[in-house]
Protein backbone atom coordinates (compact mmCIF):
# COMPACT_ATOMS: atom_id res chain seq x y z
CA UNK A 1 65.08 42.68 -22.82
CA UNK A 2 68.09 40.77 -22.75
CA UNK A 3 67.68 38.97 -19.44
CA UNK A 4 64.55 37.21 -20.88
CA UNK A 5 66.14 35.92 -24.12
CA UNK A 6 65.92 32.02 -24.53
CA UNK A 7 69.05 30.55 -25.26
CA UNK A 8 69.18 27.42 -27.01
CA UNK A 9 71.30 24.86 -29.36
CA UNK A 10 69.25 26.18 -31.88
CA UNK A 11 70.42 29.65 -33.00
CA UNK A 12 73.77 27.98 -33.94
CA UNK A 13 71.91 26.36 -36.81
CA UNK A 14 70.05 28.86 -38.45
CA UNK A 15 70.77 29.22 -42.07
CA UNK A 16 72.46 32.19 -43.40
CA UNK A 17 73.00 33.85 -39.83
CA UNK A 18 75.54 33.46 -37.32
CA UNK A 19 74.67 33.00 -33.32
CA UNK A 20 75.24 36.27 -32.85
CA UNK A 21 73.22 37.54 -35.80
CA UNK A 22 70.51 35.11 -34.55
CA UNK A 23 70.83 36.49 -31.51
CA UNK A 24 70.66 40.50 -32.87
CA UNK A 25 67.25 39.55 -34.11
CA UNK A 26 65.92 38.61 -30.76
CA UNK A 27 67.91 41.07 -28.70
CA UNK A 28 68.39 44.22 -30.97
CA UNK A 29 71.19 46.94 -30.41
CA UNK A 30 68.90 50.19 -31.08
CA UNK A 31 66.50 49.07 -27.70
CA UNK A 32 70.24 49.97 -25.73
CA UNK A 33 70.87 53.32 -27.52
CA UNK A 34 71.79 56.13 -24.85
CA UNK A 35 72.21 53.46 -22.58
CA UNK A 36 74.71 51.60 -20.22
CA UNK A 37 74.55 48.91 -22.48
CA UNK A 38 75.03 51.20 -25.79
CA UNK A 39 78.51 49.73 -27.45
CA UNK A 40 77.80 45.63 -26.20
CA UNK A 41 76.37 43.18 -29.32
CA UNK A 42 73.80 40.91 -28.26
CA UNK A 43 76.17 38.21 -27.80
CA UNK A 44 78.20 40.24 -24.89
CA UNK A 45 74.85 41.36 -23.25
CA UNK A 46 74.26 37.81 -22.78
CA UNK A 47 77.83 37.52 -21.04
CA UNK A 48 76.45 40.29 -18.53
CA UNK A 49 73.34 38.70 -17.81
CA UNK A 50 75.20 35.32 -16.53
CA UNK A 51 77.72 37.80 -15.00
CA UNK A 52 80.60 36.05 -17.17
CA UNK A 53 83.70 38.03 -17.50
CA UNK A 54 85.97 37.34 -20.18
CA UNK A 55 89.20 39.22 -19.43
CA UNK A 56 90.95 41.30 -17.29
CA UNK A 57 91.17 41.57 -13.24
CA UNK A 58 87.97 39.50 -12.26
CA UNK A 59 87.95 37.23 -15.19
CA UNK A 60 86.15 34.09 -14.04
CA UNK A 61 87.27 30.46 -14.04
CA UNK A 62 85.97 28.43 -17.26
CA UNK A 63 83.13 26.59 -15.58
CA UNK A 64 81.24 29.79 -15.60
CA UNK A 65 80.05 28.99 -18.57
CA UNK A 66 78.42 25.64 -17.29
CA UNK A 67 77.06 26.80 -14.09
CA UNK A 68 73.34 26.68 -16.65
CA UNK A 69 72.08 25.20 -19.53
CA UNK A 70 71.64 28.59 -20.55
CA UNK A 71 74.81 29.87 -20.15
CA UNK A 72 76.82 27.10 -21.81
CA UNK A 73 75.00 27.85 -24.82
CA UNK A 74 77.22 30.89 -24.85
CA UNK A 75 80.82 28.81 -24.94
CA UNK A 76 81.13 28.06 -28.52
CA UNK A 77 80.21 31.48 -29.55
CA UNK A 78 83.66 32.17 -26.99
CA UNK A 79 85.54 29.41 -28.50
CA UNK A 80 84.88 30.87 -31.94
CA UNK A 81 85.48 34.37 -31.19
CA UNK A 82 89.12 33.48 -29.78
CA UNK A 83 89.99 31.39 -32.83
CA UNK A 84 88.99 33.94 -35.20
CA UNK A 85 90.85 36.90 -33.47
CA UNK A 86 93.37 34.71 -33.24
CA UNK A 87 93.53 34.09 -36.92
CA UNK A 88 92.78 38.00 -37.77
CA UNK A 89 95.63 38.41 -36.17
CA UNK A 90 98.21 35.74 -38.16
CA UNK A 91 96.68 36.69 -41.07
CA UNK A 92 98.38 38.39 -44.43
CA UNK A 93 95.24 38.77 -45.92
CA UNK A 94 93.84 42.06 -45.93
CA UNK A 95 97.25 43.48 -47.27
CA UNK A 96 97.11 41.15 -50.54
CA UNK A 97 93.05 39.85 -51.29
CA UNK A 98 91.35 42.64 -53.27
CA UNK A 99 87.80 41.01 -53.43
CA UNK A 100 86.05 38.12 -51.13
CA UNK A 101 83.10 36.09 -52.95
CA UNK A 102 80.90 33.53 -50.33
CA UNK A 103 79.88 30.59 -52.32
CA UNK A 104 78.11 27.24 -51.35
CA UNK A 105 80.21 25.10 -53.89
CA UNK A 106 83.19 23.27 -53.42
CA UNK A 107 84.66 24.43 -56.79
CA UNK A 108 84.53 27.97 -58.00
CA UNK A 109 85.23 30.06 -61.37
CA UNK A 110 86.81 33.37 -61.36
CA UNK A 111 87.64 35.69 -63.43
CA UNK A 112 90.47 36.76 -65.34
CA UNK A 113 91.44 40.09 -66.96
CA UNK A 114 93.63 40.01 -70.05
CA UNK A 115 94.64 43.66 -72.14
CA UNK A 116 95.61 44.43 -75.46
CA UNK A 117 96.46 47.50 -77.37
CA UNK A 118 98.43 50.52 -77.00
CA UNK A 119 97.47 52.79 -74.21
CA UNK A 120 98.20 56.08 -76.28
CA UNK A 121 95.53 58.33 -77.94
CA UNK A 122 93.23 56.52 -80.99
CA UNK A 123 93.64 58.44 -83.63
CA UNK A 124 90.45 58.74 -85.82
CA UNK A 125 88.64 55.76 -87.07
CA UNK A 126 91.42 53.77 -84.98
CA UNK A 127 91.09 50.49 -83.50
CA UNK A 128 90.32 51.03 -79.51
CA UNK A 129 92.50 49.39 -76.97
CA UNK A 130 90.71 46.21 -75.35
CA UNK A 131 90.29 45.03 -71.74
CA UNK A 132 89.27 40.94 -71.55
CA UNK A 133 87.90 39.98 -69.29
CA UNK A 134 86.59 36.15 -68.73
CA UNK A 135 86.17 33.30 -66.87
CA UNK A 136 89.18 31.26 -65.88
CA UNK A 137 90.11 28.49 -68.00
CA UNK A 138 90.15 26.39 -64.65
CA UNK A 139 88.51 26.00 -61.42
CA UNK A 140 89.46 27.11 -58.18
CA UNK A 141 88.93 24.17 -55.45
CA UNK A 142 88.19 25.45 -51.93
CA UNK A 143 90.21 23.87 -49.49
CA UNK A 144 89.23 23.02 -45.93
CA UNK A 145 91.42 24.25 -43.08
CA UNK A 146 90.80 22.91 -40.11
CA UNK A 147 92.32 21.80 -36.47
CA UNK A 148 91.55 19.55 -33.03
CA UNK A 149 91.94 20.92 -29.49
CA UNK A 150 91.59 17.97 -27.39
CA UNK A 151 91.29 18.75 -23.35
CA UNK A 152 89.60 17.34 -20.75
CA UNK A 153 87.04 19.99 -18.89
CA UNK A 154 88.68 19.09 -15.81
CA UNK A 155 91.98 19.76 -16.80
CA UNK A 156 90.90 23.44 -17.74
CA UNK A 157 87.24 24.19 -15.65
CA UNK A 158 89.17 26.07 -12.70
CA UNK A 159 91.67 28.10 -15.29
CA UNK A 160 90.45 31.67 -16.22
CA UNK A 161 88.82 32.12 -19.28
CA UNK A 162 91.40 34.62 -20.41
CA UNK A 163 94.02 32.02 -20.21
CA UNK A 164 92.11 29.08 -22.06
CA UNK A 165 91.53 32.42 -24.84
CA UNK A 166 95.10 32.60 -25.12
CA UNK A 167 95.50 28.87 -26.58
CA UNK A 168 92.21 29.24 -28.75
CA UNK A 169 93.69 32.44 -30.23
CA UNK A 170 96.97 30.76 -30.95
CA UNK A 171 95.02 27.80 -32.73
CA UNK A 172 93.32 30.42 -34.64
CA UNK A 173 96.89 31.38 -35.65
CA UNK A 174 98.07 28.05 -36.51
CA UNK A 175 95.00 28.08 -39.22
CA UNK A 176 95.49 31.33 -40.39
CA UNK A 177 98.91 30.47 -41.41
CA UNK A 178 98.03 27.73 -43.60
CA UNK A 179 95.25 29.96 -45.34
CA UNK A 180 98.52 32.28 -45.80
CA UNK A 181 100.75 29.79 -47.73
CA UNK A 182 97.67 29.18 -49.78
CA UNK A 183 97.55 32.87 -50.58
CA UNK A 184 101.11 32.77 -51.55
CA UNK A 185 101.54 29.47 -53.53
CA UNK A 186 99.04 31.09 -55.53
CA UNK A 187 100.13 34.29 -55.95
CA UNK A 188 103.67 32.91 -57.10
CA UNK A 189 102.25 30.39 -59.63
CA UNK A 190 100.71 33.06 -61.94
CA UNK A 191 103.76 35.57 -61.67
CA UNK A 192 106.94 36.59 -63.75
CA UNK A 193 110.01 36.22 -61.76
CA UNK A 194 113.28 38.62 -61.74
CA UNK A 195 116.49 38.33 -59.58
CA UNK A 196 119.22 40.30 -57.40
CA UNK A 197 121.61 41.99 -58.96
CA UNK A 198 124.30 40.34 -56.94
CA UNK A 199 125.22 37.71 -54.24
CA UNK A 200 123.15 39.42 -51.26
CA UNK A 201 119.50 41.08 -51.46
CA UNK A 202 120.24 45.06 -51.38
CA UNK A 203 117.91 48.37 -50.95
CA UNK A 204 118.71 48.70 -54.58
CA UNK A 205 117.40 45.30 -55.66
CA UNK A 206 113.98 46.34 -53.52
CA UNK A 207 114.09 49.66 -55.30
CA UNK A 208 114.48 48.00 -58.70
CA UNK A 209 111.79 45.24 -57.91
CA UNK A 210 109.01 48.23 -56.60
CA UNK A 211 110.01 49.59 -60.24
CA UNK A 212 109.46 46.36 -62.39
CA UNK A 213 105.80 46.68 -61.36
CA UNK A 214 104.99 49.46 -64.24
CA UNK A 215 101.35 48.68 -65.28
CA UNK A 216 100.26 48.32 -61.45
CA UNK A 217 101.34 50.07 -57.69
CA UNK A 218 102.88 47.74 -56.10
CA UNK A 219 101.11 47.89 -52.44
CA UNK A 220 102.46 44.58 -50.41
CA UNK A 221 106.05 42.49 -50.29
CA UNK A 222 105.68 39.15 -48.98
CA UNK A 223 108.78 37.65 -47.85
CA UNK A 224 110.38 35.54 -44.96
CA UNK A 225 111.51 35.98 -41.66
CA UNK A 226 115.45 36.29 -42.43
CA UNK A 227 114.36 38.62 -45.55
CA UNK A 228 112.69 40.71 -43.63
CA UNK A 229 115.29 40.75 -40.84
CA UNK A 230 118.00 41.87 -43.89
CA UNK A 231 115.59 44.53 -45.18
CA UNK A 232 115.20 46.02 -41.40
CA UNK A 233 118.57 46.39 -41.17
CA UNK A 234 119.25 48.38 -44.03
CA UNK A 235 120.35 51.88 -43.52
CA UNK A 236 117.78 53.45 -45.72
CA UNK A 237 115.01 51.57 -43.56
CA UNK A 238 116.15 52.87 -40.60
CA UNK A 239 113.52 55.53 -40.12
CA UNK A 240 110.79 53.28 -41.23
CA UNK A 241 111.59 50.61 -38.48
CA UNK A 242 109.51 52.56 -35.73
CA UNK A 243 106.09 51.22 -37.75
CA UNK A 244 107.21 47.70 -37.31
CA UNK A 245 107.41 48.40 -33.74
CA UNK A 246 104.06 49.65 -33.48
CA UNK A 247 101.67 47.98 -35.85
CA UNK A 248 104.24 44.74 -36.50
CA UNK A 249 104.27 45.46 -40.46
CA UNK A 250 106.52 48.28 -41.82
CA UNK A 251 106.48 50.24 -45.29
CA UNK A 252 109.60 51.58 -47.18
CA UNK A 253 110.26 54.94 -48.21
CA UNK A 254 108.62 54.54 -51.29
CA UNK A 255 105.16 52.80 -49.62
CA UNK A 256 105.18 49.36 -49.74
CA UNK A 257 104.09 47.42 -46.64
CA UNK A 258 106.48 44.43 -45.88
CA UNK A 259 104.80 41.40 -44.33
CA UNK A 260 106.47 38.34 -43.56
CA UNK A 261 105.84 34.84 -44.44
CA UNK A 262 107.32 32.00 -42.68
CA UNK A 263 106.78 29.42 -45.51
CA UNK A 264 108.65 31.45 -47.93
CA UNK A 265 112.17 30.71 -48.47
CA UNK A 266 114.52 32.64 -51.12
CA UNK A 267 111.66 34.48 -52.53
CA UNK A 268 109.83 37.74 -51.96
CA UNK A 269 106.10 38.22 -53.67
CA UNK A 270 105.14 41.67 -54.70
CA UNK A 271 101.56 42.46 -55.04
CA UNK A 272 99.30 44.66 -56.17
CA UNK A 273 96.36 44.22 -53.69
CA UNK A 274 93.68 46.22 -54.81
CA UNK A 275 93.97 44.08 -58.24
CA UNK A 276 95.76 40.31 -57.85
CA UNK A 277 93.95 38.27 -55.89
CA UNK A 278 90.25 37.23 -55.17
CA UNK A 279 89.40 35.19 -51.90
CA UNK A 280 86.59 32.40 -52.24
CA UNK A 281 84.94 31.81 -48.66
CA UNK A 282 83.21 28.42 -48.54
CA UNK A 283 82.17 28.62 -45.05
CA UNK A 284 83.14 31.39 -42.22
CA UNK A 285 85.00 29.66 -39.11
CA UNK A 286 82.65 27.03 -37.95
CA UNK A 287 83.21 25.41 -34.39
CA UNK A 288 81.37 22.24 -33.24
CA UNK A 289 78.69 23.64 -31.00
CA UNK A 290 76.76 20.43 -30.30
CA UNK A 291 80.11 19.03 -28.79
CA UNK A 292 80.76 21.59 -26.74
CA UNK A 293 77.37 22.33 -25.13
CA UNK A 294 76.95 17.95 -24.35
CA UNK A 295 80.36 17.17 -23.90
CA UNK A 296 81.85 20.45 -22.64
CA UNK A 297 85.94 20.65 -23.48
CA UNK A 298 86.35 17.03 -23.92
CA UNK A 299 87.25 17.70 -28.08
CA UNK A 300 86.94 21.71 -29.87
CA UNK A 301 87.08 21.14 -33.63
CA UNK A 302 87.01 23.95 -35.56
CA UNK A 303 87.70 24.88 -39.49
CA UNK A 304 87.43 27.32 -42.62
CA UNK A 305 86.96 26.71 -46.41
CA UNK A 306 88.49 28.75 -48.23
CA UNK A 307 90.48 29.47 -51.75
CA UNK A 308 92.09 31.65 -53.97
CA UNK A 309 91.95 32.96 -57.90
CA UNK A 310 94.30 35.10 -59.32
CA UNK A 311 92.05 38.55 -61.30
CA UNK A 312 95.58 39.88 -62.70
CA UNK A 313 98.31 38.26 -63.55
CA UNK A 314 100.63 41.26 -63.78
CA UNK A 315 99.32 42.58 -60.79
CA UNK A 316 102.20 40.11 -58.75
CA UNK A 317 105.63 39.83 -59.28
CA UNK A 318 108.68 37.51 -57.63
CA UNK A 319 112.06 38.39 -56.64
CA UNK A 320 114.39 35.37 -56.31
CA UNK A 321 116.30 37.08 -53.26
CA UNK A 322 119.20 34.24 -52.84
């Protein structure tokens, strides 16, 4: 049972598994089915056992955790959970990457897809239409993303965990926005450009951009803050704005979802996602658990490898909206 799980430094540093995964093993989910506990991950059973709550009402004060030696085993998997929701969140990611790929290297090949030939019927004997497809001239170098919270555990021991969550999700944001302008710088350095038709971005220029995209669905627009602000306010959006309001990304009429990127600047990134871009995880989030189990608060480091390879080049497009 739960309750009579050891919990040590050690499941943090098993190979190939998460603490929680780790944890699974010891503690697994099918002994709770038809339960009270049914619907909890071993991870969160452990939270009931010390009688550590998280959120809400009751939420308890941050030295919870370090009332045991047991129980402060369980921060960094905390820490680590905030940071990542927190960069789920910020994240433009799951609207534009069309395949992830885990690797242990720092440098990684992808692959390209090239096509040639006409896409009408072969006539007899005729030469077939041909799809390349081979490994990029050039390797992709992962990139570490990483950040310092540095707090003393007395400044933060009698705050509720729910509002120390609230800055570990927004550091988790500040990360994921970096990984973001990754995604976009290179996005925009394998694609053809086009421009407005005029002095001022217009429906019509979106409409005509959507369109440019022949050989591929455009399924994602990437643009800034004040783009997005213009497109909102156009008169053929204005049924569409309700979806912003809800989910915080909004589609147009003809199905493209508009995300917004503050790094961009006078450009807009359309993308194919289920074709354009391939994400290269080097490590998942890692936190310094060591740290905070000896030293409490006193420094949280956390980071994420991560790159980026293009799979299509015609599957993105840029429109040069000043």
């Amino acid at each position: 049972m739960y309750k009579d799980i050891k919990l040590e430094k050690g499941l943090y540093n098993i190979t190939g598994k998460s603490f929680t995964q780790a944890l699974t093993e010891l503690d697994p989910d099918e002994n709770y089915k038809d339960t009270d506990l049914a619907g909890l991950d071993a991870y969160e059973r452990q939270l009931k056992r010390f009688d550590i709550k998280v959120h809400g009402e009751n939420c308890d004060r941050v030295e919870k955790f370090f009332l045991s030696t047991d129980s402060a085993v369980l921060f960094p998997e905390f820490v680590r959970r905030c940071i990542k929701e927190g960069m789920d969140k910020a994240s433009i990611l799951s609207e534009v990457v069309a395949a992830t790929t885990l690797t242990d290297e720092i440098t990684y090949r992808g692959l390209t897809v090239t096509k040639s030939g006409s896409d009408t019927a072969v006539s007899e004997g005729g030469t077939l239409p041909n799809t390349n497809v081979r490994l990029s001239s050039s390797a992709t170098n992962l990139s570490k993303f990483a950040r310092k919270l540095s707090c003393s555990y007395e400044s933060i021991r009698k705050h509720r965990i729910e509002t120390f969550a609230v800055i570990l999700k927004d550091l988790g944001a500040q990360i994921s926005r970096a990984v973001n302008v990754k995604a976009t710088d290179v996005l925009q350095a394998g694609a053809s450009s086009m421009s407005i038709s005029g002095e001022a971005l217009t429906y019509a220029d979106l409409a005509d951009f959507w369109a440019s995209m022949d050989s591929y669905d455009m399924t994602t627009m990437i643009c800034s803050p004040a783009d997005m602000a213009k497109i909102l306010a156009f008169e053929e959006m204005k049924y569409c704005v309700s979806d912003y309001m809800t989910s915080g990304m909004v589609k147009t009429p003809y199905g493209v979802t508009i995300v917004k990127c503050s790094d961009l600047d006078g450009v807009a990134i359309g993308v194919d996602k289920n074709c354009a871009l391939e994400m290269i995880y080097g490590t998942d989030i890692i936190v310094d658990f060591d740290k905070l189990i000896s030293t409490q608060c006193d420094e949280i480091a956390c980071s994420i490898t991560v790159g980026f390879s293009m799979i299509a080049d015609d599957a993105v497009k840029t429109l040069q909206t000043v």
